[in-house]
Protein backbone atom coordinates (compact mmCIF):
# COMPACT_ATOMS: atom_id res chain seq x y z
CA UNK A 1 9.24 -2.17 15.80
CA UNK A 2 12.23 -4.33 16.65
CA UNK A 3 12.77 -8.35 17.62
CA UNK A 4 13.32 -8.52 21.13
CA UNK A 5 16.38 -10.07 21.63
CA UNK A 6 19.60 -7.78 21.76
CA UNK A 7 21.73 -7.87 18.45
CA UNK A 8 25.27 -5.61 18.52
CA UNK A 9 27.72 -5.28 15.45
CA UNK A 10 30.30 -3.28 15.42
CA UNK A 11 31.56 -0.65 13.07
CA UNK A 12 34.85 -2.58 11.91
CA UNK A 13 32.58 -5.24 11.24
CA UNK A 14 29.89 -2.96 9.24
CA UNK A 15 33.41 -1.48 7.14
CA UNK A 16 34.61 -4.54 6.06
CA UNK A 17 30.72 -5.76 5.07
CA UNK A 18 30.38 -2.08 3.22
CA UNK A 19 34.30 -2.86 1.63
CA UNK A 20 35.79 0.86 2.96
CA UNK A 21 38.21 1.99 5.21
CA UNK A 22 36.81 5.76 5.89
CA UNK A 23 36.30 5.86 9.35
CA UNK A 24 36.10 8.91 11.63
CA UNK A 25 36.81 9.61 15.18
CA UNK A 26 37.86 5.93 16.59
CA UNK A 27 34.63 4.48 13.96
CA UNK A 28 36.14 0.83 14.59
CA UNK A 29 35.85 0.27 18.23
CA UNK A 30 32.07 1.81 18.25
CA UNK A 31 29.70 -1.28 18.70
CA UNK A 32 26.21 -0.17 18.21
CA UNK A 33 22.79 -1.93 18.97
CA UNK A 34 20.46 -0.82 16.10
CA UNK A 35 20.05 1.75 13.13
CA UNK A 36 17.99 3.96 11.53
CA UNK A 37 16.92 7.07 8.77
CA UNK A 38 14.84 8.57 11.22
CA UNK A 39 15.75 10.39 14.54
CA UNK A 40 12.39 9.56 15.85
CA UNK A 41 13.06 5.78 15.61
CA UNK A 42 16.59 6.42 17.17
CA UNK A 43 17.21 3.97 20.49
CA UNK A 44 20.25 4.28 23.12
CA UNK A 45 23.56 3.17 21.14
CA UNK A 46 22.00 3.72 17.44
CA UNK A 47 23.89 3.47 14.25
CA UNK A 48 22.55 7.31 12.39
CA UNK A 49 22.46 6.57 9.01
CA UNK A 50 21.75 10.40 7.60
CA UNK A 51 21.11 9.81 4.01
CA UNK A 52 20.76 12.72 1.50
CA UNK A 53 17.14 14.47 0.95
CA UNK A 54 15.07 16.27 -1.52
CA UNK A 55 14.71 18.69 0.11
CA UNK A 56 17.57 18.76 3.41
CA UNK A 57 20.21 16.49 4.21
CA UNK A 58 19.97 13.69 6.70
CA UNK A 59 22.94 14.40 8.37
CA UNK A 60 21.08 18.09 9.65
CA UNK A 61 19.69 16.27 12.42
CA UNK A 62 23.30 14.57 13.66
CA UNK A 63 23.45 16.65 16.95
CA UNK A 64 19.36 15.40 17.77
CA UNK A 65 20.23 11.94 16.45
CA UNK A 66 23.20 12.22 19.22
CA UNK A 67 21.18 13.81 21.95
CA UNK A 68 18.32 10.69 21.70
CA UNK A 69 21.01 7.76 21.89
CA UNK A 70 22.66 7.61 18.17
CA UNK A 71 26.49 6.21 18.60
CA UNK A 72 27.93 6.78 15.46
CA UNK A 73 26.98 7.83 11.84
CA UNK A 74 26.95 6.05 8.67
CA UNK A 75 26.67 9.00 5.84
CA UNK A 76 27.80 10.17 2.70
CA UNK A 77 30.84 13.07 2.22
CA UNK A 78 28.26 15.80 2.39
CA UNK A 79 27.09 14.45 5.19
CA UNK A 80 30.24 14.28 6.94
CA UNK A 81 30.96 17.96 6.14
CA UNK A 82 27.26 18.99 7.84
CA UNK A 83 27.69 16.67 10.82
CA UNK A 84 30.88 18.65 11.60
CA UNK A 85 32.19 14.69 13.17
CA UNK A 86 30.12 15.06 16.25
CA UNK A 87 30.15 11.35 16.06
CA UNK A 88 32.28 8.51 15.10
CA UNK A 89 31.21 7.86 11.02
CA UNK A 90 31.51 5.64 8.85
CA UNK A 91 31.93 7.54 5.04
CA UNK A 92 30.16 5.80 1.92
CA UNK A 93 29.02 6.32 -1.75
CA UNK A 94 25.02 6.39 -2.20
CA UNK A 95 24.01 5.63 1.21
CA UNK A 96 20.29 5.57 0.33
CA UNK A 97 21.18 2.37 -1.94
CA UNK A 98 23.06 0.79 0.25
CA UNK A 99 21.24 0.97 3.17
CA UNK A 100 18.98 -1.56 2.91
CA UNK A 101 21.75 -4.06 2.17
CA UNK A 102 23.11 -3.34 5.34
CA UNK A 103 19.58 -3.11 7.70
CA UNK A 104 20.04 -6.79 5.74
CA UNK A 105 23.28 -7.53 6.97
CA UNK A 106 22.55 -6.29 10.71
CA UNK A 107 19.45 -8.06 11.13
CA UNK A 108 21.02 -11.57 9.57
CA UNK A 109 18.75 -11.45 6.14
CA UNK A 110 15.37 -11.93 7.82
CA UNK A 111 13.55 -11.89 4.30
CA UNK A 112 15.44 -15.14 3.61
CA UNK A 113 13.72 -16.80 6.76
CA UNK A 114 10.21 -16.83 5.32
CA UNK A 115 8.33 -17.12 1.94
CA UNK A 116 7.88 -13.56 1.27
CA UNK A 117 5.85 -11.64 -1.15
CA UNK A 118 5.91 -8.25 -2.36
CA UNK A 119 2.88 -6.96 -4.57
CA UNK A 120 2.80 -3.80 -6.37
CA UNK A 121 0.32 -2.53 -9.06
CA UNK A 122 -2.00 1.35 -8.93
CA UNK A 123 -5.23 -0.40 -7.21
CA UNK A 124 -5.55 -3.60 -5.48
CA UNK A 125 -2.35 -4.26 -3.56
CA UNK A 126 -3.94 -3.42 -0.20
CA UNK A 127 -6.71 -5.82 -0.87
CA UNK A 128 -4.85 -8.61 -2.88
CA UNK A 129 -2.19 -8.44 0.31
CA UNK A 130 -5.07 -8.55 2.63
CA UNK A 131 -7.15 -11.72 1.28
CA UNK A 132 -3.87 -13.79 0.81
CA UNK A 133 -3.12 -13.33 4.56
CA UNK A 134 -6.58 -14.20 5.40
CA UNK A 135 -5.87 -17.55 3.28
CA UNK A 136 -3.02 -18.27 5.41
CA UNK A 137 -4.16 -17.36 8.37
CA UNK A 138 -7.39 -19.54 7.65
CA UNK A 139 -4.83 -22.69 6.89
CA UNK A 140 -3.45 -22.11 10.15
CA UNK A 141 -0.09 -20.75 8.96
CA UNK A 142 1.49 -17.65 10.81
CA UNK A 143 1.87 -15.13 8.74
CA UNK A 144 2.74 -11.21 8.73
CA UNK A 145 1.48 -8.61 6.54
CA UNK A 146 3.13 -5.04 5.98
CA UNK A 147 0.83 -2.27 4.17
CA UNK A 148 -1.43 0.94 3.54
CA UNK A 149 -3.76 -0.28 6.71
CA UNK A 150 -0.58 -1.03 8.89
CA UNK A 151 1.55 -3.92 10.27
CA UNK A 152 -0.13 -7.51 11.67
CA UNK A 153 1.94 -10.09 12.90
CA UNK A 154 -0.36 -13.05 13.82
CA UNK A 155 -3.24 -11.16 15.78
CA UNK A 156 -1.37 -8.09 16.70
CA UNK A 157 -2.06 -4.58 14.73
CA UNK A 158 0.35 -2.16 14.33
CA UNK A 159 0.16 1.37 12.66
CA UNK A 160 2.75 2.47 9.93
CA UNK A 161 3.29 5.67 8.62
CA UNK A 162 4.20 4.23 4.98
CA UNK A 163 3.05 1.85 2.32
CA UNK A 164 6.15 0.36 2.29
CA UNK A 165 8.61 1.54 5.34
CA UNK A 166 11.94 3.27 4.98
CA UNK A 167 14.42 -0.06 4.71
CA UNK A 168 15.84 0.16 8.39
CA UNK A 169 12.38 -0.04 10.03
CA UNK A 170 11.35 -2.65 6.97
CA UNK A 171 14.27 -5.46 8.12
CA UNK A 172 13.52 -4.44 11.56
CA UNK A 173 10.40 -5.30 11.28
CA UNK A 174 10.56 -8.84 9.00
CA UNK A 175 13.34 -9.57 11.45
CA UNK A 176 10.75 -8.97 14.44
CA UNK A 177 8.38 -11.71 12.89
CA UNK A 178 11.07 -13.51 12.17
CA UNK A 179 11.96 -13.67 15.81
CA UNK A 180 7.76 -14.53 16.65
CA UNK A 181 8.15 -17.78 14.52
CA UNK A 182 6.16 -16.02 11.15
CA UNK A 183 6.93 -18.10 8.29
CA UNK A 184 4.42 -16.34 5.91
CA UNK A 185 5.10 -12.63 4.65
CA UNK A 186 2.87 -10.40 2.11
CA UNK A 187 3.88 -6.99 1.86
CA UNK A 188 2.33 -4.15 -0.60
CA UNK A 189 5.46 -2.50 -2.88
CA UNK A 190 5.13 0.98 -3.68
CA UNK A 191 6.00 2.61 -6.88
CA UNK A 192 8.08 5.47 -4.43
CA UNK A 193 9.74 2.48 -2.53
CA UNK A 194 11.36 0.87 -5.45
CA UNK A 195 12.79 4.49 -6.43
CA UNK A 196 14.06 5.49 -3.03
CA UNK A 197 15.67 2.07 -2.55
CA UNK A 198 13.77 1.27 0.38
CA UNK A 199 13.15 -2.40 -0.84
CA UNK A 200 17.24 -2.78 -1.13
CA UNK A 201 18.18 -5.86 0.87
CA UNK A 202 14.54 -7.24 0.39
CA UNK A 203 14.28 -10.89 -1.22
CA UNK A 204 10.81 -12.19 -1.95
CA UNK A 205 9.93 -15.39 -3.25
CA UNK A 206 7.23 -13.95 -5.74
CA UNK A 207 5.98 -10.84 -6.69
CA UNK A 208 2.79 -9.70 -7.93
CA UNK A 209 2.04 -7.08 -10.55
CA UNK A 210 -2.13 -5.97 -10.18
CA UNK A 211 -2.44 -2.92 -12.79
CA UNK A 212 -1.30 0.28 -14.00
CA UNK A 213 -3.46 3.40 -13.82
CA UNK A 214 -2.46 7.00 -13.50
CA UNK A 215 -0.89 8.41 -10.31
CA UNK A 216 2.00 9.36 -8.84
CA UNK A 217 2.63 11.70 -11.94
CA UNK A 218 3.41 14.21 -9.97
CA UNK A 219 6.27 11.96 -9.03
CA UNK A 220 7.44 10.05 -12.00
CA UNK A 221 6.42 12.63 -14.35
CA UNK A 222 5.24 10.20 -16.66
CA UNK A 223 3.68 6.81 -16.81
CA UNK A 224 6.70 5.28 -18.71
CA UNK A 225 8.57 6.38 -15.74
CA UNK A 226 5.84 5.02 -13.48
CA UNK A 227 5.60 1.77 -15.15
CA UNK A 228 9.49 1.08 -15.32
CA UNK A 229 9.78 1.75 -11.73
CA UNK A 230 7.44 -0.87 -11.36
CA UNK A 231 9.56 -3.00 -13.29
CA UNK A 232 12.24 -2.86 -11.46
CA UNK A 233 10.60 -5.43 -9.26
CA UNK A 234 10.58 -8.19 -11.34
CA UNK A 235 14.35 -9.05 -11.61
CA UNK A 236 16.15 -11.44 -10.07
CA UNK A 237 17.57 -9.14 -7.62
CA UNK A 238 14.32 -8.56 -5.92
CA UNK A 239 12.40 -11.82 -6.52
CA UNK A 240 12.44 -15.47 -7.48
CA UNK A 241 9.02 -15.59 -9.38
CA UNK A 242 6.34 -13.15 -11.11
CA UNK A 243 2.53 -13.37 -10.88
CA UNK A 244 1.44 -10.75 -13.13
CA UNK A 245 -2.60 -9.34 -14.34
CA UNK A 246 -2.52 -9.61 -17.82
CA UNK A 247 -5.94 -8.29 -18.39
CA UNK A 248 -4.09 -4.82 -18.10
CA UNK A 249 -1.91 -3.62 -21.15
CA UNK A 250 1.03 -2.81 -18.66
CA UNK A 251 0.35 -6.68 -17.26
CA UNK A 252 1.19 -7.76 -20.90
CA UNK A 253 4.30 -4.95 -21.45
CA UNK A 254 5.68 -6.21 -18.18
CA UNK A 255 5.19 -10.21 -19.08
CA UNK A 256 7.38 -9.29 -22.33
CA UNK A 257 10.31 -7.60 -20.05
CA UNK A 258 10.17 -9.60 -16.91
CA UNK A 259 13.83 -10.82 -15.99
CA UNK A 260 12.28 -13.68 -13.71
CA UNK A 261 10.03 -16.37 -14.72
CA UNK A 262 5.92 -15.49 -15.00
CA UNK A 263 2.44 -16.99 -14.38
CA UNK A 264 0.11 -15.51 -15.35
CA UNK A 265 -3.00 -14.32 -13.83
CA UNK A 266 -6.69 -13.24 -15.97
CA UNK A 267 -10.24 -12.54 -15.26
CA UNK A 268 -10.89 -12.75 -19.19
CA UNK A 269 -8.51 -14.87 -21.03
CA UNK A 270 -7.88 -18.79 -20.27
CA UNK A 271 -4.79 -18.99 -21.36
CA UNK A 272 -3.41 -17.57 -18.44
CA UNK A 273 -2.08 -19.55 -15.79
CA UNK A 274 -5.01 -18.64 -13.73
CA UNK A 275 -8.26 -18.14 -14.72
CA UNK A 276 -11.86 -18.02 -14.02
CA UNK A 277 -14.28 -20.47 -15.45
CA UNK A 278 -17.17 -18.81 -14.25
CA UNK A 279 -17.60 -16.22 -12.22
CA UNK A 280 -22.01 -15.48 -11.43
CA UNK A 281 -22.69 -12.25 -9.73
CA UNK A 282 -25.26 -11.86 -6.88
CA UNK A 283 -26.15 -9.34 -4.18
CA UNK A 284 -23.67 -10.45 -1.54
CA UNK A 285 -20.87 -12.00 -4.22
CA UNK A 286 -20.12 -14.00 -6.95
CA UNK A 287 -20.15 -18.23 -7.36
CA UNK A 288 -16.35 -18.94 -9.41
CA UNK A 289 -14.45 -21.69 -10.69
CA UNK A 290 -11.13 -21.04 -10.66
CA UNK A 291 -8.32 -23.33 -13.10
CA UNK A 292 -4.78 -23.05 -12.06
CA UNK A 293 -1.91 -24.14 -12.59
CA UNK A 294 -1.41 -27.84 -13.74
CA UNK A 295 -5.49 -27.87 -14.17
CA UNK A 296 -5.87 -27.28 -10.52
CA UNK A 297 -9.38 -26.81 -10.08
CA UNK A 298 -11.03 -24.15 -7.06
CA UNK A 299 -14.58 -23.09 -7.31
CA UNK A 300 -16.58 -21.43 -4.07
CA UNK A 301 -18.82 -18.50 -3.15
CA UNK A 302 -16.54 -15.41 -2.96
CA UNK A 303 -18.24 -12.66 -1.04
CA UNK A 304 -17.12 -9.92 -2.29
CA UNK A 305 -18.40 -7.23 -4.15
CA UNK A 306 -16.80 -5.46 -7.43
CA UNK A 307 -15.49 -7.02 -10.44
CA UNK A 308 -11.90 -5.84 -9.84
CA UNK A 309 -12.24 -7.78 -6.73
CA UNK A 310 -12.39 -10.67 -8.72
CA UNK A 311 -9.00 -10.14 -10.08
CA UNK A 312 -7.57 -9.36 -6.62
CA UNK A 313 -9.19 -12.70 -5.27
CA UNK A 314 -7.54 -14.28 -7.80
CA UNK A 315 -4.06 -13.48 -7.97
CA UNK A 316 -4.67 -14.19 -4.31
CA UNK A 317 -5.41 -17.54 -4.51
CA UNK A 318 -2.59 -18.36 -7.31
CA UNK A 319 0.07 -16.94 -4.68
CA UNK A 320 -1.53 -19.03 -2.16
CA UNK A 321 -1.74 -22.11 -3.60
CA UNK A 322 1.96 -21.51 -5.08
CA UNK A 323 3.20 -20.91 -0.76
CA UNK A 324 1.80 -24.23 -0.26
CA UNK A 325 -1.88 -24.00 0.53
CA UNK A 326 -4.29 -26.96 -0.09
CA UNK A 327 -6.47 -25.45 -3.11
CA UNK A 328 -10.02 -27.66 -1.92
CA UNK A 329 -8.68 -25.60 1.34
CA UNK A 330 -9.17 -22.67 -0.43
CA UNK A 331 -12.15 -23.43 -2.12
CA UNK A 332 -13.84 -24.40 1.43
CA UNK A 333 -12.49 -21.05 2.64
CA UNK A 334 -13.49 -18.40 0.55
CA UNK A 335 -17.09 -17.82 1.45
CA UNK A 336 -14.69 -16.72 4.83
CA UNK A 337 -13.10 -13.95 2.95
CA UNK A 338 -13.71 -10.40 4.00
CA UNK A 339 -10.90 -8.17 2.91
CA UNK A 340 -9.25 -5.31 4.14
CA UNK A 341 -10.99 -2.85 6.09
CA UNK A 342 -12.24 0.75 3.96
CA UNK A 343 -12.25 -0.69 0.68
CA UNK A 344 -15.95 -1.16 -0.49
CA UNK A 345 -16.76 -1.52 3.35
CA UNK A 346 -20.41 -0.94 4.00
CA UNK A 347 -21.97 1.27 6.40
CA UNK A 348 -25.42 -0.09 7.99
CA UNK A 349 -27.67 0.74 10.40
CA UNK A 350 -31.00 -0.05 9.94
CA UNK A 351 -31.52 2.63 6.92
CA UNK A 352 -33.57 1.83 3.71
CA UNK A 353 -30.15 2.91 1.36
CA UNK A 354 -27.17 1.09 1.11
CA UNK A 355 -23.81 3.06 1.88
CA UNK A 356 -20.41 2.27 1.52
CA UNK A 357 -17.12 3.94 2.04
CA UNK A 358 -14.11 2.92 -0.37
CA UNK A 359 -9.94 4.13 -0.65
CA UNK A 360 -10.29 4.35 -4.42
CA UNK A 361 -8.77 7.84 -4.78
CA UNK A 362 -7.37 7.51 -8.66
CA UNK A 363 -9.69 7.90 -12.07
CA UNK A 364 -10.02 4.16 -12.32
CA UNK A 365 -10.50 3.59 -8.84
CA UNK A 366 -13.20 6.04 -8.68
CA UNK A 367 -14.82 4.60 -12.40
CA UNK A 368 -14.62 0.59 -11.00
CA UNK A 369 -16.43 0.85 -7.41
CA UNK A 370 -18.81 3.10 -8.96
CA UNK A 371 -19.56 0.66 -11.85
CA UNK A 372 -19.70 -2.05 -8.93
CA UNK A 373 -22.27 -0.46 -6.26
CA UNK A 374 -24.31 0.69 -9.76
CA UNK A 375 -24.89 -3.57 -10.36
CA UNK A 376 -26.35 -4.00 -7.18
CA UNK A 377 -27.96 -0.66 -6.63
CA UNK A 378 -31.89 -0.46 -7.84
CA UNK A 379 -31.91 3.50 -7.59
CA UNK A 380 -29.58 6.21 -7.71
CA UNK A 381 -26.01 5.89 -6.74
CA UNK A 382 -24.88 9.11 -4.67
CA UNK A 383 -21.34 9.88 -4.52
CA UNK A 384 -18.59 11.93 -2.44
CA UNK A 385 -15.23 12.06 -3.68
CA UNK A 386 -12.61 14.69 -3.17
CA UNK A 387 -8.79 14.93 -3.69
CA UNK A 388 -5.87 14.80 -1.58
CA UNK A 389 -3.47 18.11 -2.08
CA UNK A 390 0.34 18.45 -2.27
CA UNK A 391 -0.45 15.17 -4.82
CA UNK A 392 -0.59 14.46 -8.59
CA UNK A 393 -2.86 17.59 -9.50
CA UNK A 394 -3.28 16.18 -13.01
CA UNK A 395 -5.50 13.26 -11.98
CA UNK A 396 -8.10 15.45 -10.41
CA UNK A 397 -9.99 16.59 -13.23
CA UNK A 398 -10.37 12.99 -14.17
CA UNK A 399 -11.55 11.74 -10.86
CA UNK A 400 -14.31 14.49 -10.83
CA UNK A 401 -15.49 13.19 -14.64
CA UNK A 402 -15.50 9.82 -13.33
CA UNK A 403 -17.56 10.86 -10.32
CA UNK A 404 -19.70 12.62 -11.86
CA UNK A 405 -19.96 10.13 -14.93
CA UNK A 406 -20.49 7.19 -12.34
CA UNK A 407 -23.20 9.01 -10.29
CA UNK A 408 -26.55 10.13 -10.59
CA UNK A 409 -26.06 13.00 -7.52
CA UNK A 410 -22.02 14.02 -7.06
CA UNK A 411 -20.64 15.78 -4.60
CA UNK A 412 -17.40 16.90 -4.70
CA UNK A 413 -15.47 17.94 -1.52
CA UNK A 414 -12.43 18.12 0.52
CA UNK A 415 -9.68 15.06 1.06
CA UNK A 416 -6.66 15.84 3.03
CA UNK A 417 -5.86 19.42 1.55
CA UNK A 418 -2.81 19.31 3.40
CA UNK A 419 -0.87 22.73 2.95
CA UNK A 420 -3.20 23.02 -0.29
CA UNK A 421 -6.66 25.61 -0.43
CA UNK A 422 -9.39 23.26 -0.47
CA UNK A 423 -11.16 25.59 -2.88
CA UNK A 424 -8.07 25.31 -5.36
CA UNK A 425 -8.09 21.53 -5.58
CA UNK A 426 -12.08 21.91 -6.41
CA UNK A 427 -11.35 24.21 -8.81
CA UNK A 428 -9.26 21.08 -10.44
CA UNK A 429 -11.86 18.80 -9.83
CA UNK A 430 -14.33 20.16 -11.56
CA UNK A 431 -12.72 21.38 -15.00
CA UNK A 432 -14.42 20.68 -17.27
CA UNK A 433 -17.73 19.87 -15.71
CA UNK A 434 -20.66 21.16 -16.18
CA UNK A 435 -22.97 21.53 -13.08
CA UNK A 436 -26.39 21.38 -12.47
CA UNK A 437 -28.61 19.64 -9.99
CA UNK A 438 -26.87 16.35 -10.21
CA UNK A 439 -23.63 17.73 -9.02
CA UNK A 440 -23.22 19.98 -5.79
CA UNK A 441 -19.40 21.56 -4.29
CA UNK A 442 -19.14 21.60 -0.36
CA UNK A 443 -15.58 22.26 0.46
CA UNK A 444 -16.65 20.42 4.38
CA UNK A 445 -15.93 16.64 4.03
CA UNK A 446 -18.51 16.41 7.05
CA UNK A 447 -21.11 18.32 5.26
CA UNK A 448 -20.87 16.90 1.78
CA UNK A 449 -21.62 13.43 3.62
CA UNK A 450 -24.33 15.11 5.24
CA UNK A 451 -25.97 16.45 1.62
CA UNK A 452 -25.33 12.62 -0.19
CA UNK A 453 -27.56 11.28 2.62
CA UNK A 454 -30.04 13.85 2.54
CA UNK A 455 -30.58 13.48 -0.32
CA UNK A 456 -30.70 9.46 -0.89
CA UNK A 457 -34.11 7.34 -1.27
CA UNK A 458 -35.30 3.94 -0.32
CA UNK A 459 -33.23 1.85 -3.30
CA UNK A 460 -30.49 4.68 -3.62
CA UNK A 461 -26.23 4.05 -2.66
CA UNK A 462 -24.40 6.48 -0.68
CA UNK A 463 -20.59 6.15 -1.35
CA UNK A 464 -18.08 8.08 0.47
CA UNK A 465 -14.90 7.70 -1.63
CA UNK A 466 -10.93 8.96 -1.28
CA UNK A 467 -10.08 7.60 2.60
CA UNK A 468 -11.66 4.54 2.82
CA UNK A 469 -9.68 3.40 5.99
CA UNK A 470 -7.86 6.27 7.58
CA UNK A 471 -9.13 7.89 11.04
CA UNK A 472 -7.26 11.69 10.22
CA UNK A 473 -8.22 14.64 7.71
CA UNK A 474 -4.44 16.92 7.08
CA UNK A 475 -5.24 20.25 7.12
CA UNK A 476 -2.24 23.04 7.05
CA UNK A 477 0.05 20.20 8.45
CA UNK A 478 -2.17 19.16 11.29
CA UNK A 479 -4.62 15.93 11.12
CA UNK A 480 -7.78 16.30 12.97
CA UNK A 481 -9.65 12.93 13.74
CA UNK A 482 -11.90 12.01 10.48
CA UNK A 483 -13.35 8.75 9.88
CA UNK A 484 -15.43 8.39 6.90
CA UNK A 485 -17.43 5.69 8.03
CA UNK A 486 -18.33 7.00 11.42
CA UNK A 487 -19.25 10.40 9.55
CA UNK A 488 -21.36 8.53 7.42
CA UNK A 489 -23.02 6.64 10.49
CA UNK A 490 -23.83 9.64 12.19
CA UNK A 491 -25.32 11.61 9.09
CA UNK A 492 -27.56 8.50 8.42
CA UNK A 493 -28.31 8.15 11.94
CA UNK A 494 -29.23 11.89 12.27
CA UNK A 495 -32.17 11.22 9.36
CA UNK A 496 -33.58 8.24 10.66
């Protein structure tokens, strides 16, 4: 996605922003007309910036980058040497840091143009990001919101292939609601973003810190690693403000090392900034009072289910109210709430069962929607849960515990496998488990639906957990069309 309206710099120009004079092949009287990491994304008279890999060089695609449009190169020595100066280049130190500063500098700072936020956290960014641009968008303020689910500017969808996008398509695409008169901006932060610079040249106005569970060990090899990557956010080169959860001990570890200043955010303690007062549970949601900041008062019917959704709501509604939002607004608004789509999302058609399908794919995840359906469930609660592969293997024995812990039938099945046997990631699954007629293994993601609602009873709760929104299942590198909740329509439908 890019704005409209033409923008050309030129590579003298981008050398005396980037402070060096290596320039190859005429570099200097190249102008070019966009950039990018990614050869797909490349338009006619692109700036290539090939930036090294873990596992191949950037600059191995130079002659493809040239053949779709790419003018010139902006790359590191190595990547000089492999591009064999097919194109005019422009040599730097650390490309992949830089980068982002200078998607920045092409696109004018288009972060700086809007009150931007960037939350980050293990579970809830998706649906914390989602309810605070419904609470914009329900005051009547444009607003743009970048995440797992995709891209929405306004009323237009887009789909992204990232969390949080490579930095070049990022400013591109702040810069393109920039350009369609958004003045709001909410953004999820990944844990992989902040370590492959792809938030470099980013500026938000406040970030938001939800929890810290595992995942991504596979990654960060540890969760000190995990957790100071998260960090990294809250420093004054990323952000103006903090709004951190601490109900989780990370929330409190990161209040104590924050570089920027803090409110705080708690569903238990009221000392925090914001608080609840009350918070009653029924069938469709829970009635809350809500204090605030400088004994701002907000109390409504929030209709969602799932006390973690409480927290998400509100840290939500703090960031709201601190972008400017009326808070009686708010508080006439929230019975309006829905959140984002796949997370807790129910599945109905008539049946005498309630069935849901939910994203959680990590231990806690799994252990919080459980213990949430279980509150308004009278019989059993059924669940399906499997595990993506080419991921953090170490997690999956604990996300088949808390299935099976959390259920009264489990069934454990296939995710996306990817390039992974389907059979090996069960075998993870279920270490550790011991199996009997409460538990069943059915490698087919379409048939392990199909046992859970077989086997459910007037009272009972199917949940089909792990992909929550997405329409694909990867198998051996291709994704075949998969949606969860359509899957779990047609099984139900099938029985009735």
């Amino acid at each position: 996605m890019r704005p409209h309206a033409p923008r050309y710099k030129s590579l003298a120009d981008l050398s005396r922003f980037l402070g060096v004079e290596d320039q190859i092949g005429n570099a200097a009287q190249v102008i070019f007309a966009g950039l990018t990491t990614s050869t797909k994304y490349i338009e006619k008279n692109d700036l290539f910036v090939a930036l090294p890999g873990s596992k191949s060089h950037g600059a191995n695609f130079t002659a493809q980058a040239k053949e779709n449009g790419a003018i010139a190169i902006l790359t590191d020595v190595e990547g000089l040497r492999i591009s064999g100066e097919i194109l005019p280049a422009i040599v730097i130190e650390d490309p992949r840091v830089r980068v982002g500063d200078v998607a920045s500098w092409f696109y004018e700072a288009p972060f700086n143009a809007l009150h931007a936020v960037g939350i980050t956290g293990t579970n809830g960014k998706t649906t914390t990001a989602a309810l605070l641009n419904e609470i914009w968008n329900l005051s009547n303020r444009e607003s743009g919101c970048i995440g797992t689910v995709g891209i929405s500017i306004g009323k237009e969808n887009f789909p992204t292939n990232f969390t949080t996008p490579e930095s070049t398509e990022l400013q591109s695409i702040v810069a393109s609601m920039v350009e369609r008169s958004t003045h709001f901006l909410v953004m999820e932060v990944s844990s992989h973003a902040i370590s492959q610079d792809r938030i470099n040249g980013a500026r938000f106005k406040n970030v938001a810190f939800t929890n810290l569970t595992q995942d991504h060990l596979d990654y960060h090899g540890s969760m000190q690693n995990y957790f100071a990557t998260k960090a990294e956010l809250f420093s004054a080169e990323f952000a103006d403000q903090g709004f951190i959860n601490i109900d989780n001990p990370y929330g409190i570890k990161l209040l104590e090392i924050s570089q920027i200043p803090v409110q705080t955010v708690s569903r238990n303690s009221r000392s925090a900034t914001w608080h609840y007062v009350k918070h009653e549970i029924s069938s469709k949601g829970y009635e809350v009072s809500i204090r605030g900041v400088g004994g701002i008062l907000i109390e409504g019917f929030l209709p969602l289910l799932g006390s973690y959704n409480l927290d998400n709501a509100l840290m939500a509604i703090a960031l709201a109210v601190d972008s400017g939002v009326d808070p009686l607004a708010i508080g006439n608004d929230l019975s309006r709430l829905k959140g984002p789509a796949g997370r807790l999302e129910r599945v109905d058609i008539g049946q005498k069962f309630l069935a849901f399908v939910d994203y959680a794919h990590t231990p806690d995840a799994v252990e919080q929607v459980l213990a949430a359906v279980r509150e308004i469930t009278s019989g059993r609660v059924i669940g399906v849960l499997g595990c993506g592969g080419d991921r953090d293997n170490s997690k999956r024995p604990l996300m088949g515990k808390a299935l099976t812990q959390g259920c009264d039938f489990a069934v454990m099945t296939s995710d996306n496998p990817r390039s992974e046997n389907p059979e090996d990631i069960l075998r993870h699954m279920s270490t550790g488990i011991d199996f009997g007629t409460s538990s069943h293994v059915e490698p087919d993601r379409r048939g392990a639906i199909a046992i859970a609602v077989a086997e459910a009873e007037p009272g009972d709760c199917v949940i089909v957990l792990g992909k929550g929104h997405e329409i694909g299942q990867e198998i051996s590198g291709i994704k075949y069309p998969f949606d969860d909740r359509l899957e779990l329509a047609r099984a139900i439908e099938r029985l009735t």
